[in-house]
PDB file of N, CA and C in Angstrom:
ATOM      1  N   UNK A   1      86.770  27.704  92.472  1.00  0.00           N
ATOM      2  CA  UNK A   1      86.248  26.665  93.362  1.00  0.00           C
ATOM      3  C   UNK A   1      86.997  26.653  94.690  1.00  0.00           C
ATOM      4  N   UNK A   2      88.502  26.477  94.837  1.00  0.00           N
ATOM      5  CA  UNK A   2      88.991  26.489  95.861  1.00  0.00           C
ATOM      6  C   UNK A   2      88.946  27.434  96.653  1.00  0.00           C
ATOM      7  N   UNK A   3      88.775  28.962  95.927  1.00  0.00           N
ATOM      8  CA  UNK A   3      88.646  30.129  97.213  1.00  0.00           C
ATOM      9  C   UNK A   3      87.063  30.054  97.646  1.00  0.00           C
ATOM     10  N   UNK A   4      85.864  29.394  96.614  1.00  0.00           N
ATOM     11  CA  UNK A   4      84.988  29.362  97.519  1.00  0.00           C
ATOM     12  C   UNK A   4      84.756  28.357  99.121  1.00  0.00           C
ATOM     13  N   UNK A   5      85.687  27.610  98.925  1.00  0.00           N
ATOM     14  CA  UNK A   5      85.825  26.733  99.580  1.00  0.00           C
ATOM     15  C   UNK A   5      86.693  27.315 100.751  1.00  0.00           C
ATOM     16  N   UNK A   6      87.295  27.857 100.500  1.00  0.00           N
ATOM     17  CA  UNK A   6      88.573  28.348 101.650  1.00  0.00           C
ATOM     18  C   UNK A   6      88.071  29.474 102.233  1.00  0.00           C
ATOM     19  N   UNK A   7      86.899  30.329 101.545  1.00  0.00           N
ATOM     20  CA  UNK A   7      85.978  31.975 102.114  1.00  0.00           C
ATOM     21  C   UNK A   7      85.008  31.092 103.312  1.00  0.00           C
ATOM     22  N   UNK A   8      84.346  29.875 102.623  1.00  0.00           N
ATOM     23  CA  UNK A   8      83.131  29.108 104.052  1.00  0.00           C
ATOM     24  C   UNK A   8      83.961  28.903 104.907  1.00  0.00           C
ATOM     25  N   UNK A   9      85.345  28.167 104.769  1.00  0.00           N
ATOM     26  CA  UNK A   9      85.885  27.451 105.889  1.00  0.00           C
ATOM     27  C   UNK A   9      86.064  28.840 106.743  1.00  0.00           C
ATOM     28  N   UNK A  10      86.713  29.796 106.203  1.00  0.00           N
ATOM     29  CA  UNK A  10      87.086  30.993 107.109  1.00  0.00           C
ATOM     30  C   UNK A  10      85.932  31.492 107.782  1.00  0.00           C
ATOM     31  N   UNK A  11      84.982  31.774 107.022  1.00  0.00           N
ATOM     32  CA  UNK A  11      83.592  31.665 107.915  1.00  0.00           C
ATOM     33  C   UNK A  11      83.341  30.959 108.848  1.00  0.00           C
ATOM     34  N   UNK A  12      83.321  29.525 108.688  1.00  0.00           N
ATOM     35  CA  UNK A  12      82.765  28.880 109.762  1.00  0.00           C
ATOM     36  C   UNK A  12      84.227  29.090 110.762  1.00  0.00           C
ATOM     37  N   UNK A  13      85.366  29.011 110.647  1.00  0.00           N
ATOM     38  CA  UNK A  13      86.272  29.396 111.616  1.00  0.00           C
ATOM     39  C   UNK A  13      85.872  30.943 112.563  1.00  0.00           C
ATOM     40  N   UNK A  14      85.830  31.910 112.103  1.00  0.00           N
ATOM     41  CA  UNK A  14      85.397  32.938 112.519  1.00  0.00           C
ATOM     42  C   UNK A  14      84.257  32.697 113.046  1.00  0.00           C
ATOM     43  N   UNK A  15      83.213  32.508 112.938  1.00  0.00           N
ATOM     44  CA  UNK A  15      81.946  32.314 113.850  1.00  0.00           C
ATOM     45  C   UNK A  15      81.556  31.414 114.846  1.00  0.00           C
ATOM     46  N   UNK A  16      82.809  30.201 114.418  1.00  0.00           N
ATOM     47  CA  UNK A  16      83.308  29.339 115.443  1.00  0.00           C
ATOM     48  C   UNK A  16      83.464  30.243 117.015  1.00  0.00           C
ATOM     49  N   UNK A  17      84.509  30.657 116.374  1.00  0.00           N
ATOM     50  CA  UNK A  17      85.294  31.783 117.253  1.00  0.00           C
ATOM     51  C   UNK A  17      84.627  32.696 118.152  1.00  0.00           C
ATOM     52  N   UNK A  18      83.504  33.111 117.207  1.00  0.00           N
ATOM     53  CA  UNK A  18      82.621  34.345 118.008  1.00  0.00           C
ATOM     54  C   UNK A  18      81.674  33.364 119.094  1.00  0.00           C
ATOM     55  N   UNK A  19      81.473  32.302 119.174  1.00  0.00           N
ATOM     56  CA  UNK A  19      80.593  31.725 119.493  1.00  0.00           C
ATOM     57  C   UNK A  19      81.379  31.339 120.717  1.00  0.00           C
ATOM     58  N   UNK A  20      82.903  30.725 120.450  1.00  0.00           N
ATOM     59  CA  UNK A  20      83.301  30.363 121.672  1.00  0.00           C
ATOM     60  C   UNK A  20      83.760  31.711 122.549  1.00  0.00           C
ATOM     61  N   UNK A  21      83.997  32.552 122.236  1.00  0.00           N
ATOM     62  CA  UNK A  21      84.056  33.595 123.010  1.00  0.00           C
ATOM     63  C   UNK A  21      83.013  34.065 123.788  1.00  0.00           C
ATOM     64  N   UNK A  22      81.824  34.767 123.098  1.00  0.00           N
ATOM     65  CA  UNK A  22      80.918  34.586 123.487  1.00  0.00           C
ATOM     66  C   UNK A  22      80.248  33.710 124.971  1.00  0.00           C
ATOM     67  N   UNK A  23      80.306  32.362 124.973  1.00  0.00           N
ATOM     68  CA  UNK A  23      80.174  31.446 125.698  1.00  0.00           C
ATOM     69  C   UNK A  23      81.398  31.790 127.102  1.00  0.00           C
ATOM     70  N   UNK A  24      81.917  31.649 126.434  1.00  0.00           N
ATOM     71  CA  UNK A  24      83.081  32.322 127.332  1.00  0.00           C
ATOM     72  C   UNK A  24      83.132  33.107 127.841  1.00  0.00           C
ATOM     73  N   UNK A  25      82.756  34.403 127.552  1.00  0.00           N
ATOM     74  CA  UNK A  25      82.239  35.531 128.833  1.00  0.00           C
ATOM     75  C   UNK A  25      81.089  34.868 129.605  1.00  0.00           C
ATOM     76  N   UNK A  26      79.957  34.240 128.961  1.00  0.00           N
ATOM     77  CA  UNK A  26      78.669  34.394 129.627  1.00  0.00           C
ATOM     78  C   UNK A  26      79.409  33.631 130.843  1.00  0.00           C
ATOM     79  N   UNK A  27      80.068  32.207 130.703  1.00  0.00           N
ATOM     80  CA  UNK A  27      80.363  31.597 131.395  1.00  0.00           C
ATOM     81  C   UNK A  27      81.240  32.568 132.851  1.00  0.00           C
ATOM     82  N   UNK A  28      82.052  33.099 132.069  1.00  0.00           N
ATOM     83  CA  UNK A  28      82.903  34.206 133.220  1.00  0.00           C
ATOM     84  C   UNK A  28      81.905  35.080 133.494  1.00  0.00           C
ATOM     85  N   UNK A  29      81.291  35.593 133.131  1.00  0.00           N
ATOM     86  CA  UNK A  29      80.025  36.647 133.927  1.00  0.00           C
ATOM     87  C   UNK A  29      79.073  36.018 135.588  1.00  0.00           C
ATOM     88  N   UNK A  30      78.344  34.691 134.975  1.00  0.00           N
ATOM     89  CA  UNK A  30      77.594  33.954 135.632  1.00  0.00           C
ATOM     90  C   UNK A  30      78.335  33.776 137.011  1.00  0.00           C
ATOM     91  N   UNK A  31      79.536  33.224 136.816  1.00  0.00           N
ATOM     92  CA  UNK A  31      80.297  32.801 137.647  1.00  0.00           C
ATOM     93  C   UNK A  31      80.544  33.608 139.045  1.00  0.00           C
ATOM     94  N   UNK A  32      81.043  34.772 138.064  1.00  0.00           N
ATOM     95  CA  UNK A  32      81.859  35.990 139.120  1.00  0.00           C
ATOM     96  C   UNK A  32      80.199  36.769 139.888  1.00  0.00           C
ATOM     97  N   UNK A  33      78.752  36.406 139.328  1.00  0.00           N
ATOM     98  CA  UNK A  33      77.850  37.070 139.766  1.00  0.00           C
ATOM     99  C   UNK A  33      77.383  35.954 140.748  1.00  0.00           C
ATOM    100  N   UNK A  34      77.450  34.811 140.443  1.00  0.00           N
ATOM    101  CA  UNK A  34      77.095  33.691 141.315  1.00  0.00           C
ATOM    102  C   UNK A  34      78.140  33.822 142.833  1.00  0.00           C
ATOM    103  N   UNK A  35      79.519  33.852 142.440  1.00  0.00           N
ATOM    104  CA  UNK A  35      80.466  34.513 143.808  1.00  0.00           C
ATOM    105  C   UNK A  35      79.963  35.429 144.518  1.00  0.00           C
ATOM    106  N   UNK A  36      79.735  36.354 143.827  1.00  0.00           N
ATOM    107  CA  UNK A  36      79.281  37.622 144.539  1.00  0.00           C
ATOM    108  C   UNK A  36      78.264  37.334 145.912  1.00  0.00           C
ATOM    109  N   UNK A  37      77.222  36.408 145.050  1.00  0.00           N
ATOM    110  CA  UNK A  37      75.276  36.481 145.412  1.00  0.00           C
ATOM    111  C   UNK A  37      75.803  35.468 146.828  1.00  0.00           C
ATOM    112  N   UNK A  38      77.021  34.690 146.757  1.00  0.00           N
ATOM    113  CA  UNK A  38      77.030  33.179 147.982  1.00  0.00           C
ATOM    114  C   UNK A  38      77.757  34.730 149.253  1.00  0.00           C
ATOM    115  N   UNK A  39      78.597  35.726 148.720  1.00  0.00           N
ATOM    116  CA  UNK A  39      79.103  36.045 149.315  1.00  0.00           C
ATOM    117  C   UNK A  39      78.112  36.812 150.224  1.00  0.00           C
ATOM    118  N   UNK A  40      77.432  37.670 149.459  1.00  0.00           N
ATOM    119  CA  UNK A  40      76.426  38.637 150.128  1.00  0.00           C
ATOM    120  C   UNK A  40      75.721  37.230 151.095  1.00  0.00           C
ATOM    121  N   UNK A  41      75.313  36.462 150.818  1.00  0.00           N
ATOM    122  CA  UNK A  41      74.539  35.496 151.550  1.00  0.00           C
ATOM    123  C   UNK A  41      75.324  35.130 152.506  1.00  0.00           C
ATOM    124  N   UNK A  42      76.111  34.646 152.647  1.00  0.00           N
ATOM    125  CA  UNK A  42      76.997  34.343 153.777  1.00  0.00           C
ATOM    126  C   UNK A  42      77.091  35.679 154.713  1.00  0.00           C
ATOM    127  N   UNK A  43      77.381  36.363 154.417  1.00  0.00           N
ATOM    128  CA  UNK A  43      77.659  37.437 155.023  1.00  0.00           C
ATOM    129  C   UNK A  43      75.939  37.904 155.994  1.00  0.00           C
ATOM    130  N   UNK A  44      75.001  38.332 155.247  1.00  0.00           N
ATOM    131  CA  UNK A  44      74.319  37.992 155.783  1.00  0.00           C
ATOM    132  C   UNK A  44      73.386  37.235 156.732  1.00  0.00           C
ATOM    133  N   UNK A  45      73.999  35.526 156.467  1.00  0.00           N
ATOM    134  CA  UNK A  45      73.581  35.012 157.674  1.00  0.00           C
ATOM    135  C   UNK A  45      74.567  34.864 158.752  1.00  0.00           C
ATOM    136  N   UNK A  46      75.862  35.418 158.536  1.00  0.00           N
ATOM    137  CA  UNK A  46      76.459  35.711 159.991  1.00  0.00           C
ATOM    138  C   UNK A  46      75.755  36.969 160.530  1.00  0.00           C
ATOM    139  N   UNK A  47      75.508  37.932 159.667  1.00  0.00           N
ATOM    140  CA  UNK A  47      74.672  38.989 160.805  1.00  0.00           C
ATOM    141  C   UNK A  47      73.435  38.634 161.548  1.00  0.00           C
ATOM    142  N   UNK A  48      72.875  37.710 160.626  1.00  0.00           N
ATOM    143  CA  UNK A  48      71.928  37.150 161.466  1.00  0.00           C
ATOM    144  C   UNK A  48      71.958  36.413 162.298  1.00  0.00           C
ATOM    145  N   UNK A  49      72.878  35.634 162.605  1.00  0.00           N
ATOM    146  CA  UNK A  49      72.921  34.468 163.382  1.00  0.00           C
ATOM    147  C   UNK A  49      73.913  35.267 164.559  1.00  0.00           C
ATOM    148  N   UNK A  50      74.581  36.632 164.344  1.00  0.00           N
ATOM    149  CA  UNK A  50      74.977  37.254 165.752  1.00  0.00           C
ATOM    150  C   UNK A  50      73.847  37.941 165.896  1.00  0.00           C
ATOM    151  N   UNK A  51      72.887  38.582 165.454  1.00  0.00           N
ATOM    152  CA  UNK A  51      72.107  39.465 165.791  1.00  0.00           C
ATOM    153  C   UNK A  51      72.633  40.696 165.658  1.00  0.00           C
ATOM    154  N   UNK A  52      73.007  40.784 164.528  1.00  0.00           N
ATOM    155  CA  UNK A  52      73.407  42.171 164.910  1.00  0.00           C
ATOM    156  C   UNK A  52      72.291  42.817 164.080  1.00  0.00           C
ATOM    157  N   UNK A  53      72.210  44.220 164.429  1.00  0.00           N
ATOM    158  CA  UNK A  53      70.741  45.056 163.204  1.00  0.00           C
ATOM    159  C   UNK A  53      71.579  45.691 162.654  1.00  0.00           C
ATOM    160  N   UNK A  54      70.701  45.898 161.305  1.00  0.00           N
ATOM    161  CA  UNK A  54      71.702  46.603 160.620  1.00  0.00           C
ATOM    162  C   UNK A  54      71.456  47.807 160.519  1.00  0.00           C
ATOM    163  N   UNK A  55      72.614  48.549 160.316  1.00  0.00           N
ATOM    164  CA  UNK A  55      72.659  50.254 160.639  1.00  0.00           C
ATOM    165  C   UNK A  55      71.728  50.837 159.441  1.00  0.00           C
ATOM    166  N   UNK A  56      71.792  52.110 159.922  1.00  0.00           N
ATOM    167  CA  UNK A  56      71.265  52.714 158.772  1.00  0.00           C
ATOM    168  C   UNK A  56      72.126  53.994 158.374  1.00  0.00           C
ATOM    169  N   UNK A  57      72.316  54.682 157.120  1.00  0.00           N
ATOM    170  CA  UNK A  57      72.631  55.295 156.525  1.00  0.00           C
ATOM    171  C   UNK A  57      71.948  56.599 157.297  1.00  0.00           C
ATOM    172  N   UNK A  58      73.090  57.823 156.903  1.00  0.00           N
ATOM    173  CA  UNK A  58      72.131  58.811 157.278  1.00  0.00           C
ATOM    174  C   UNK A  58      70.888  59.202 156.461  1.00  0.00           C
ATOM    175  N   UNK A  59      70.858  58.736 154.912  1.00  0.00           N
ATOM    176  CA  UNK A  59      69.431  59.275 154.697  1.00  0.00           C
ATOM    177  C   UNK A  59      68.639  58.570 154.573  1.00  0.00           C
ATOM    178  N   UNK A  60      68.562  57.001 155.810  1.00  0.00           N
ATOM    179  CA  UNK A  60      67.682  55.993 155.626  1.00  0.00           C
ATOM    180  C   UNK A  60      67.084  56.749 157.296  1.00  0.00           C
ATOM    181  N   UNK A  61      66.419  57.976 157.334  1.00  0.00           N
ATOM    182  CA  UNK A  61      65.900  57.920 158.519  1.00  0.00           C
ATOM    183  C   UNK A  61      64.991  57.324 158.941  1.00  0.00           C
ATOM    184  N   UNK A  62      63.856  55.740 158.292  1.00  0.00           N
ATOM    185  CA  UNK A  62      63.284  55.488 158.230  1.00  0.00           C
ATOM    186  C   UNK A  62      63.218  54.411 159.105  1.00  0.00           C
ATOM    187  N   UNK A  63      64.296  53.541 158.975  1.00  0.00           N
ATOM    188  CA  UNK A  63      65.362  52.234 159.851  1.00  0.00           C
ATOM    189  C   UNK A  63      65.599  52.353 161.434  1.00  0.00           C
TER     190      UNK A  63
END
């Protein structure tokens, strides 16, 4: 009786676990992609708001 009791608890501890981890990256993922997306944006509307055009690559001969 008691080790069945002590095998669930370890279960639910362990999946506890996976769950808060889990959460825990997504949370650190979102974050660091949400930084990114304000940065590119910012950045972007200073080019816009100097006017500057943006270059092109050499194999964007299209630009």
């Amino acid at each position: 009786m008691g080790s069945s009791i002590n095998s669930f608890f370890r279960f639910v501890f362990g999946f506890s676990l996976f769950i808060a981890v889990s959460l825990g990256l997504t949370v650190a993922v979102t974050s660091y992609s949400i930084k990114k997306e304000k940065e590119e944006q910012t950045a972007a509307a200073f080019k816009a708001m100097l006017n500057q055009p943006e270059e092109a690559h050499w194999w964007e001969v299209w630009k």
